[in-house]
PDB file of N, CA and C in Angstrom:
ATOM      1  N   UNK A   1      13.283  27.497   9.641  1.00  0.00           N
ATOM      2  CA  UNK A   1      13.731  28.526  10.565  1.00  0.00           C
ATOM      3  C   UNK A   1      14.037  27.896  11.916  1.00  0.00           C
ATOM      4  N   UNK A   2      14.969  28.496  12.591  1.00  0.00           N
ATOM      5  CA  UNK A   2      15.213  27.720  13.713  1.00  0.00           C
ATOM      6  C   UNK A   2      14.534  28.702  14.961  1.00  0.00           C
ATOM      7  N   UNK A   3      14.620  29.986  14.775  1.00  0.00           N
ATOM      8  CA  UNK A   3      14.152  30.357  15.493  1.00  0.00           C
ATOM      9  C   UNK A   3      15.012  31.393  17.052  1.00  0.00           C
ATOM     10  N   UNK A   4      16.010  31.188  16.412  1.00  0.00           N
ATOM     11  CA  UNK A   4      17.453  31.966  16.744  1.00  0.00           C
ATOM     12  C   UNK A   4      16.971  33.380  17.101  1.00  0.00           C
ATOM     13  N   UNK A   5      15.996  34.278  16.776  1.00  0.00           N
ATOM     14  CA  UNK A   5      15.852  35.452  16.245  1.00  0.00           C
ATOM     15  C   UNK A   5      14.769  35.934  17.653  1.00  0.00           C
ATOM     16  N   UNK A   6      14.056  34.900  18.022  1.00  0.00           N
ATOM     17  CA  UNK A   6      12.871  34.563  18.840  1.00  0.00           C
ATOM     18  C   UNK A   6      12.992  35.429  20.560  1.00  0.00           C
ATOM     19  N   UNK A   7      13.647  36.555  20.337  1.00  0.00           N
ATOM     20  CA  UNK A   7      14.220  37.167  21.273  1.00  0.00           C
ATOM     21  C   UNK A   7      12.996  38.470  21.581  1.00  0.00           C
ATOM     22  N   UNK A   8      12.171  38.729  21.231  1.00  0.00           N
ATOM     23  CA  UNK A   8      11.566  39.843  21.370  1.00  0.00           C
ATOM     24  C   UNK A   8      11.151  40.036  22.739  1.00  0.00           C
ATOM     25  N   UNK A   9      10.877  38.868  23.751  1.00  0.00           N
ATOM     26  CA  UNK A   9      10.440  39.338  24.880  1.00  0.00           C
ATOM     27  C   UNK A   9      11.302  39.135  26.366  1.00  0.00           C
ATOM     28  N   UNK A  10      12.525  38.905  25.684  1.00  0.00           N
ATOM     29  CA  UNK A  10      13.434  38.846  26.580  1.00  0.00           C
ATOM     30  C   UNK A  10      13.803  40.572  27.208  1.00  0.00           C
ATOM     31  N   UNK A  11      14.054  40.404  28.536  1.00  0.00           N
ATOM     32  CA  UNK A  11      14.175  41.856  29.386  1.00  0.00           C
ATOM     33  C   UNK A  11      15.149  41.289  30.186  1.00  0.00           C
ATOM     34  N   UNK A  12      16.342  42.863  30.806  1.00  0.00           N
ATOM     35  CA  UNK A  12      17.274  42.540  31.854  1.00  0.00           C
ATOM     36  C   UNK A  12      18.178  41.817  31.496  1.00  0.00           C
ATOM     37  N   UNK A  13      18.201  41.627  29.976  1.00  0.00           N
ATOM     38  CA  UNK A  13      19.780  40.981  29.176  1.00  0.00           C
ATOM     39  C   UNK A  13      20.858  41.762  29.256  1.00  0.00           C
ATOM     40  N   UNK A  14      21.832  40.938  30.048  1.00  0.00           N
ATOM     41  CA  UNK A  14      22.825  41.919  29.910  1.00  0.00           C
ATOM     42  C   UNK A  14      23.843  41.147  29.794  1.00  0.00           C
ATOM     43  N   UNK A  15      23.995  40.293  28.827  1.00  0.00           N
ATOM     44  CA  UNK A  15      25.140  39.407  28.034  1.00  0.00           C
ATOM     45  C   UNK A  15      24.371  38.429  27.268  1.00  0.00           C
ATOM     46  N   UNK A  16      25.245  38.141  26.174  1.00  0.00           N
ATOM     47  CA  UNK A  16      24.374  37.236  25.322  1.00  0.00           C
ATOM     48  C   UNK A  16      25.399  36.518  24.132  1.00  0.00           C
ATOM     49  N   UNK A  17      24.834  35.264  24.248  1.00  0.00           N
ATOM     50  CA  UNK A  17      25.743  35.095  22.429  1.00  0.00           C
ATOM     51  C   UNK A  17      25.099  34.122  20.986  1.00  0.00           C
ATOM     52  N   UNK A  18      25.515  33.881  20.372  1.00  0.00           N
ATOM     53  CA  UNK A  18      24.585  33.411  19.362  1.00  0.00           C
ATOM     54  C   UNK A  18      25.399  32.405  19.090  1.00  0.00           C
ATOM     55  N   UNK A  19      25.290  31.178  18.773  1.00  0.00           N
ATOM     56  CA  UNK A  19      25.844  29.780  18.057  1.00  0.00           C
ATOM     57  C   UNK A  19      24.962  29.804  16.660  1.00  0.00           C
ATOM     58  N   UNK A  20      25.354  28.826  15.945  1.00  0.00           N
ATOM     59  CA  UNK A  20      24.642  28.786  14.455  1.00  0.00           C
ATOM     60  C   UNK A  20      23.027  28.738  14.112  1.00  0.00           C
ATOM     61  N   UNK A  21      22.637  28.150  15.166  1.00  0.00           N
ATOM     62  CA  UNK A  21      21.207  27.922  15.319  1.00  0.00           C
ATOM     63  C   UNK A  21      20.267  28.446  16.111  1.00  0.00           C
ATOM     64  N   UNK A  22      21.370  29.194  17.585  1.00  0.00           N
ATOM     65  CA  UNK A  22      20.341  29.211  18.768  1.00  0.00           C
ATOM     66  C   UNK A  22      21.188  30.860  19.227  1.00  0.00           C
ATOM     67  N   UNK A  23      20.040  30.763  20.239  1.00  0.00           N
ATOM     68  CA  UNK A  23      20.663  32.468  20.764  1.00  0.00           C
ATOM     69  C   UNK A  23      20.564  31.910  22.170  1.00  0.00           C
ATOM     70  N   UNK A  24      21.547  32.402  23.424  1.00  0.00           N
ATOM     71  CA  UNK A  24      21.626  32.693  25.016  1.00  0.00           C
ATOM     72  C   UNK A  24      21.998  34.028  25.452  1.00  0.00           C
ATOM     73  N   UNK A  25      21.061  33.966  26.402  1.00  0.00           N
ATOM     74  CA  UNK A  25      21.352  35.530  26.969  1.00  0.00           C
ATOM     75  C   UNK A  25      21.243  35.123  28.172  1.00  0.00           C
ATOM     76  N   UNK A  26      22.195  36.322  29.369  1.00  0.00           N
ATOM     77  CA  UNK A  26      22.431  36.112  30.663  1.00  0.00           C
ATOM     78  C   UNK A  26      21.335  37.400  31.082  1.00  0.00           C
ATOM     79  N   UNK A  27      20.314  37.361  31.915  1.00  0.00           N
ATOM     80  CA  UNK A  27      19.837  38.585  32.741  1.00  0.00           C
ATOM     81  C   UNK A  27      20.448  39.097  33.591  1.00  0.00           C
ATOM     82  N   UNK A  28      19.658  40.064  33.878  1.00  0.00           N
ATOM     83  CA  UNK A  28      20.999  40.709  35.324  1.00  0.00           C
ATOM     84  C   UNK A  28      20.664  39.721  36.685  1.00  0.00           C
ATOM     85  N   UNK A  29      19.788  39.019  36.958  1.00  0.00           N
ATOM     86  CA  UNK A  29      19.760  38.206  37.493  1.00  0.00           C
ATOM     87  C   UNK A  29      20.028  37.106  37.835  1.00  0.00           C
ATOM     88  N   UNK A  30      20.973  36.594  36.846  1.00  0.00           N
ATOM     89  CA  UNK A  30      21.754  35.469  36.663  1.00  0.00           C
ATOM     90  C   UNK A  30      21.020  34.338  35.773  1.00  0.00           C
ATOM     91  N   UNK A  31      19.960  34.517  35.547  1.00  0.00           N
ATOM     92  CA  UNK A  31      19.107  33.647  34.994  1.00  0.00           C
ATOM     93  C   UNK A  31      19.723  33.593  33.254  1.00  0.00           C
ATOM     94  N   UNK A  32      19.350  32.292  32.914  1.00  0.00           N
ATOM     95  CA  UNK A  32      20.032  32.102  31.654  1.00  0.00           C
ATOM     96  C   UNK A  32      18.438  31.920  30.469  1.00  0.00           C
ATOM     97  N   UNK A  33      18.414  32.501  29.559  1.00  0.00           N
ATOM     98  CA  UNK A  33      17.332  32.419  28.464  1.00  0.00           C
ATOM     99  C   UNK A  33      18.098  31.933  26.968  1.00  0.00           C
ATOM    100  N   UNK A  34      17.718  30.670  26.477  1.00  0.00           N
ATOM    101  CA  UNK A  34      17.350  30.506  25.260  1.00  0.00           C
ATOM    102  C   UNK A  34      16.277  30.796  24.100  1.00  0.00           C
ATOM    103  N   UNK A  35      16.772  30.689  22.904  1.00  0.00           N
ATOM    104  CA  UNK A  35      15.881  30.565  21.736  1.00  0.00           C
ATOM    105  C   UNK A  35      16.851  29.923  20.277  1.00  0.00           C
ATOM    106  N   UNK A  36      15.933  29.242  19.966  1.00  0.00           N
ATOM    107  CA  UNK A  36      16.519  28.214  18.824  1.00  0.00           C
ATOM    108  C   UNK A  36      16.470  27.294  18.291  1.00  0.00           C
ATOM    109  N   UNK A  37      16.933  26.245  17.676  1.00  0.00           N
ATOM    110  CA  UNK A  37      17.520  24.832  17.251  1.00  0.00           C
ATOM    111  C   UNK A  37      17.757  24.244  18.917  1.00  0.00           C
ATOM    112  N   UNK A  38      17.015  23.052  19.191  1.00  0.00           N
ATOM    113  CA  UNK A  38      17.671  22.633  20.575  1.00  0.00           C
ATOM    114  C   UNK A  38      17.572  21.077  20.096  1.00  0.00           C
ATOM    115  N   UNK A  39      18.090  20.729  19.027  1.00  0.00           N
ATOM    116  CA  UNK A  39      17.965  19.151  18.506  1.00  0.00           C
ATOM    117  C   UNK A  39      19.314  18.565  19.393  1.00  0.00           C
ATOM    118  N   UNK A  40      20.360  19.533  19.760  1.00  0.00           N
ATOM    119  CA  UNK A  40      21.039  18.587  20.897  1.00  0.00           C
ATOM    120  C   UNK A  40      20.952  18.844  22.597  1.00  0.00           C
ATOM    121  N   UNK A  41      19.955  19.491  22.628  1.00  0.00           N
ATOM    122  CA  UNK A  41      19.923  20.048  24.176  1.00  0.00           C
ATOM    123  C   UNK A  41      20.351  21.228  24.606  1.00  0.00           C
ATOM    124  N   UNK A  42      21.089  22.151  23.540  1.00  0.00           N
ATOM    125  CA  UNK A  42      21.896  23.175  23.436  1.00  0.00           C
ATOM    126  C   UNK A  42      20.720  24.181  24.058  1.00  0.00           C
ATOM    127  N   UNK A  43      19.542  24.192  24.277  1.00  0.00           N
ATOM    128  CA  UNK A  43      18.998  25.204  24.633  1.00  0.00           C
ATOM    129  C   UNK A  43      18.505  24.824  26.524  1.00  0.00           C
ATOM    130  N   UNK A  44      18.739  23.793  26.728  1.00  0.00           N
ATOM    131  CA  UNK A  44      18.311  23.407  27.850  1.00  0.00           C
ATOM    132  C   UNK A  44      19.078  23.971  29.335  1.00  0.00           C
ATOM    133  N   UNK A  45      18.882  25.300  29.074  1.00  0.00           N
ATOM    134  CA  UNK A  45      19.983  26.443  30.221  1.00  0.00           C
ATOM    135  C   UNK A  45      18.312  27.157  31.141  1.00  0.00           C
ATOM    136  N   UNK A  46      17.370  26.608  31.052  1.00  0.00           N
ATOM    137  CA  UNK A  46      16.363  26.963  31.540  1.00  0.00           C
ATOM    138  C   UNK A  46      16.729  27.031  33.821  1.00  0.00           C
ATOM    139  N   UNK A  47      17.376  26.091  34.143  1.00  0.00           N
ATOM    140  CA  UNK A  47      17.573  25.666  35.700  1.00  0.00           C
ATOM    141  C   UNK A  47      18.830  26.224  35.668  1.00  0.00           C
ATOM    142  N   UNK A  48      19.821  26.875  35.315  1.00  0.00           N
ATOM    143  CA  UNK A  48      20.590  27.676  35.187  1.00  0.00           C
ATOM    144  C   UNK A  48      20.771  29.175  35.944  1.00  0.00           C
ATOM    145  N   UNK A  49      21.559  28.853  37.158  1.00  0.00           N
ATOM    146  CA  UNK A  49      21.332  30.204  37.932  1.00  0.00           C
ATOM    147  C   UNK A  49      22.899  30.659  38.132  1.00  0.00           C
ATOM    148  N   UNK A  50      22.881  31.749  38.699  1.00  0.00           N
ATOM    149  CA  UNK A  50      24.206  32.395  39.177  1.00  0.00           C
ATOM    150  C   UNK A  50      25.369  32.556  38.149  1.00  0.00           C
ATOM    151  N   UNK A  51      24.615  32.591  36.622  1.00  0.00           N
ATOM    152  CA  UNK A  51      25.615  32.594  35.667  1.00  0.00           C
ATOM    153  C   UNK A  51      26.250  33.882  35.233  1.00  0.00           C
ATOM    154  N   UNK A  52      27.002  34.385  34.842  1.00  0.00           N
ATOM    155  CA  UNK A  52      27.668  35.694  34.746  1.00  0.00           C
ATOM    156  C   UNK A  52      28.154  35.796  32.893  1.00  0.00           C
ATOM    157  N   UNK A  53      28.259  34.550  32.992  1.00  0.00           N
ATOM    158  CA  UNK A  53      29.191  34.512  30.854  1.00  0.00           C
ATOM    159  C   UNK A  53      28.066  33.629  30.791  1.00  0.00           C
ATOM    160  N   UNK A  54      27.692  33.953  29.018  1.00  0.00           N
ATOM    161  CA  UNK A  54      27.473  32.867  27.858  1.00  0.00           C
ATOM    162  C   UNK A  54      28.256  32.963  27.023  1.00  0.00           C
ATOM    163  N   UNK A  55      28.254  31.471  26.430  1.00  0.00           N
ATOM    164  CA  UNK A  55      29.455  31.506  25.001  1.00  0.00           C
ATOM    165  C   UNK A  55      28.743  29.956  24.369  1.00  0.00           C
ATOM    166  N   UNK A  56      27.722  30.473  23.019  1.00  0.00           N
ATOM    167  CA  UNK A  56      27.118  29.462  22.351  1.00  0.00           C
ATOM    168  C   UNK A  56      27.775  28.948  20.665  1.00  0.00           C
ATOM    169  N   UNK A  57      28.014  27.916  21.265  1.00  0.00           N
ATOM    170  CA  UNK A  57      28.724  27.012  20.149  1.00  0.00           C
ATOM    171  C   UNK A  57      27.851  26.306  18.648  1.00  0.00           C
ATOM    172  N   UNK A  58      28.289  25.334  18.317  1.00  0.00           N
ATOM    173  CA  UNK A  58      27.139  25.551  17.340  1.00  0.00           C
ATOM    174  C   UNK A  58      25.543  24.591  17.574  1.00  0.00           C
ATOM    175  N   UNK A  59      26.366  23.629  18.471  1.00  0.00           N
ATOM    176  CA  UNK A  59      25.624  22.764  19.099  1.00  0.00           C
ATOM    177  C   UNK A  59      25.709  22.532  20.797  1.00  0.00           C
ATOM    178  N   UNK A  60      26.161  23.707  21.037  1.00  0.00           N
ATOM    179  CA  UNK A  60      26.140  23.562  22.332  1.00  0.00           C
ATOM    180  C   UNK A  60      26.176  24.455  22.970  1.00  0.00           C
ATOM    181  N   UNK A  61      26.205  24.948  24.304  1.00  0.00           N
ATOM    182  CA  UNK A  61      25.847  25.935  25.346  1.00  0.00           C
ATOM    183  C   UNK A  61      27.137  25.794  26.678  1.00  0.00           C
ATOM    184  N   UNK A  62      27.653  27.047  26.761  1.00  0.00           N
ATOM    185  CA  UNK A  62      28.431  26.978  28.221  1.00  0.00           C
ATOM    186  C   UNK A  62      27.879  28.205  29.040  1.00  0.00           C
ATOM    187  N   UNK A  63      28.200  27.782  30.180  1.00  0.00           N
ATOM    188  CA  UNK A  63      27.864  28.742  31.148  1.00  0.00           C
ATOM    189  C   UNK A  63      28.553  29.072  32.099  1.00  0.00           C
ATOM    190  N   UNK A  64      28.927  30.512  32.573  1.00  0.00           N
ATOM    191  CA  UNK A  64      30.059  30.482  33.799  1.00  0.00           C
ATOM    192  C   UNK A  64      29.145  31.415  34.955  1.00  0.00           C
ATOM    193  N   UNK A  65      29.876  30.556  36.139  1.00  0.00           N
ATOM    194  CA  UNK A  65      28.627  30.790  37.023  1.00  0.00           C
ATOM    195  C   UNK A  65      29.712  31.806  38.104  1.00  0.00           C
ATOM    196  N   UNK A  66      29.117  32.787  39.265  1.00  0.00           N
ATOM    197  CA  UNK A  66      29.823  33.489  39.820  1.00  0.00           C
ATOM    198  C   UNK A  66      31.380  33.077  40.277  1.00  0.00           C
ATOM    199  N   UNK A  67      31.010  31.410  40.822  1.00  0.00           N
ATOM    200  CA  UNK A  67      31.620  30.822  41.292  1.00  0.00           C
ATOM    201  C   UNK A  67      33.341  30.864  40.532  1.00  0.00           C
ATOM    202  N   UNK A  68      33.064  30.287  39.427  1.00  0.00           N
ATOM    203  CA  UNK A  68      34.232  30.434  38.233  1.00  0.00           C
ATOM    204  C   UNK A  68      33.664  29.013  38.236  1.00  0.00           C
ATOM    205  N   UNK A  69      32.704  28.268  38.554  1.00  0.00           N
ATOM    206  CA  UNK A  69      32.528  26.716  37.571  1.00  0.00           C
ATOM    207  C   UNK A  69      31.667  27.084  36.566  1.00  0.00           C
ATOM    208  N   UNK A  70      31.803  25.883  35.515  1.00  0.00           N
ATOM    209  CA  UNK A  70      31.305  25.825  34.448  1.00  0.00           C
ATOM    210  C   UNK A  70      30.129  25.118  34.073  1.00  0.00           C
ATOM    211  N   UNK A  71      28.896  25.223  33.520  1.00  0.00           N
ATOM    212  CA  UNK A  71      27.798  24.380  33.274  1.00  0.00           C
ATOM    213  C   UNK A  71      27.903  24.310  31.593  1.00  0.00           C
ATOM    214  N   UNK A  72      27.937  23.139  30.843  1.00  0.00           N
ATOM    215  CA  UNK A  72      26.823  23.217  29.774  1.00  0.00           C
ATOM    216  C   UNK A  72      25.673  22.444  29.562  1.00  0.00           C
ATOM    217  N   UNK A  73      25.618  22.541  28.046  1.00  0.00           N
ATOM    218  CA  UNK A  73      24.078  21.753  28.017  1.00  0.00           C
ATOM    219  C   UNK A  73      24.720  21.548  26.084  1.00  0.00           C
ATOM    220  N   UNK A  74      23.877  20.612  25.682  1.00  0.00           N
ATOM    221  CA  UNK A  74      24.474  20.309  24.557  1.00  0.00           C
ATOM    222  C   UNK A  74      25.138  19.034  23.903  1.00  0.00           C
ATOM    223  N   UNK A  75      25.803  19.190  22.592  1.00  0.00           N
ATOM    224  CA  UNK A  75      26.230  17.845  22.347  1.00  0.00           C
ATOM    225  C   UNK A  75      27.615  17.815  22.843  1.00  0.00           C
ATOM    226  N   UNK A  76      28.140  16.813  22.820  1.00  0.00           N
ATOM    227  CA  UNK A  76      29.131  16.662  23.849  1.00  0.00           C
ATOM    228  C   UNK A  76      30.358  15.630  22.662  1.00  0.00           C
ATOM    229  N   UNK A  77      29.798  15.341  21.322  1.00  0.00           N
ATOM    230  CA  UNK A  77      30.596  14.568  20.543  1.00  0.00           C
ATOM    231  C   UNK A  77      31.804  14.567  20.053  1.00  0.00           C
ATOM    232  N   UNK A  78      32.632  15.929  20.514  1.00  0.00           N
ATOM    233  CA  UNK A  78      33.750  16.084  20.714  1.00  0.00           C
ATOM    234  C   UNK A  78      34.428  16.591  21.880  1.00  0.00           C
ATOM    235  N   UNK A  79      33.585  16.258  22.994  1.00  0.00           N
ATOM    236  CA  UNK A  79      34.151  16.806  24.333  1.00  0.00           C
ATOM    237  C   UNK A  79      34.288  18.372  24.487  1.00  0.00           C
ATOM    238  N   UNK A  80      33.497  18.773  23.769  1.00  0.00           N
ATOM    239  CA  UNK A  80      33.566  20.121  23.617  1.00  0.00           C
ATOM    240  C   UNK A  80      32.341  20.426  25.662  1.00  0.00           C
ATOM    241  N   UNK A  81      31.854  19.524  26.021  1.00  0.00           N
ATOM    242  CA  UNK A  81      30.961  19.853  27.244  1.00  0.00           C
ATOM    243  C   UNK A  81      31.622  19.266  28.233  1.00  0.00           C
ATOM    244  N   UNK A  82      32.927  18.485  28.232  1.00  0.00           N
ATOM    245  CA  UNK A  82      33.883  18.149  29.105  1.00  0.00           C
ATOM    246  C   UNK A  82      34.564  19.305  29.974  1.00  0.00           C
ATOM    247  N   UNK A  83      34.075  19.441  30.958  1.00  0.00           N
ATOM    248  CA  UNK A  83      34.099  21.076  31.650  1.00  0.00           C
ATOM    249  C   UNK A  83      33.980  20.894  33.382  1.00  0.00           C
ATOM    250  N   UNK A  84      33.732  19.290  33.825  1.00  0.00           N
ATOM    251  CA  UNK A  84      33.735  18.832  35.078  1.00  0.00           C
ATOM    252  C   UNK A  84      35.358  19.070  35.778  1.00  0.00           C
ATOM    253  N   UNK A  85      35.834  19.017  35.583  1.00  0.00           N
ATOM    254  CA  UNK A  85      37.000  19.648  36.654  1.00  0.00           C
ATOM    255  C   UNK A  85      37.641  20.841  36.162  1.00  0.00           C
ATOM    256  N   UNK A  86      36.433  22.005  35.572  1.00  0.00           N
ATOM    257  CA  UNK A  86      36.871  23.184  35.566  1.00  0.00           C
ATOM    258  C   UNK A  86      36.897  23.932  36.554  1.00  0.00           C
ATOM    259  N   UNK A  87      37.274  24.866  37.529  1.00  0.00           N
ATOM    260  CA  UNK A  87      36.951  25.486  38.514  1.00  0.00           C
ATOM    261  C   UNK A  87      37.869  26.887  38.199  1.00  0.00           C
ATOM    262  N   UNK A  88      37.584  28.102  39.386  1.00  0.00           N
ATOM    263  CA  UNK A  88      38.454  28.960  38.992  1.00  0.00           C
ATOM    264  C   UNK A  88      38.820  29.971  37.884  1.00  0.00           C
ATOM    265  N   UNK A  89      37.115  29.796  36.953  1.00  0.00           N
ATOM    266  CA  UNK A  89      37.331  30.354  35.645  1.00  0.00           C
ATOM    267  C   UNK A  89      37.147  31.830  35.679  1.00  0.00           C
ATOM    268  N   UNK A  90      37.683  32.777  35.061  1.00  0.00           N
ATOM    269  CA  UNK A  90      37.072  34.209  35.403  1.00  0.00           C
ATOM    270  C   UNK A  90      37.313  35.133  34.306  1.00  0.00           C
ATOM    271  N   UNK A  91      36.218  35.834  34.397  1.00  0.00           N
ATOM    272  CA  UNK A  91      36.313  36.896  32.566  1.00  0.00           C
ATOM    273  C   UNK A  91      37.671  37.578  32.977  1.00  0.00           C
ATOM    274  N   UNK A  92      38.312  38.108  31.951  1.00  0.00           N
ATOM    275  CA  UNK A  92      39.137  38.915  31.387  1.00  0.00           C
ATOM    276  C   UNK A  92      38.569  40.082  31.202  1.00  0.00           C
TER     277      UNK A  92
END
């Protein structure tokens, strides 16, 4: 079990997404919460503030912060965490 499911005491979620292994949720506070598989770091969104989007991959984690920059956490073996001169990003 990975542990994906491990959500019961999460409060003030108000966005969230699931990758194959792991779950992220955004609070209304900007604070970012994992649960899961974190064999590539994909859960390591713990110092994660001012985020507004999650979008969890299968091994990895993004984050969009008020700003419109981007954070992840994760494996990076196809440049899928190559996200340093993103700026300007904004939901639809």
């Amino acid at each position: 079990m990975s542990g994906a499911c491990a959500v019961e005491d999460w409060e003030d979620v108000v966005a969230l997404d699931a990758g194959s292994y792991h779950t992220v949720g955004v609070t209304a506070s900007g604070r970012v919460l994992a649960a899961g598989d974190n064999s590539y770091g994909q859960c390591e969104v713990g110092r994660w503030r001012g985020i507004v989007a999650v979008a969890a991959g299968s091994t990895h984690t993004l984050g969009l912060r008020a700003d419109g920059t981007v954070v992840t956490a994760g494996n990076n073996a196809d440049g899928q965490c190559d996200v340093g001169a993103w700026s300007g990003v904004r939901l639809l």
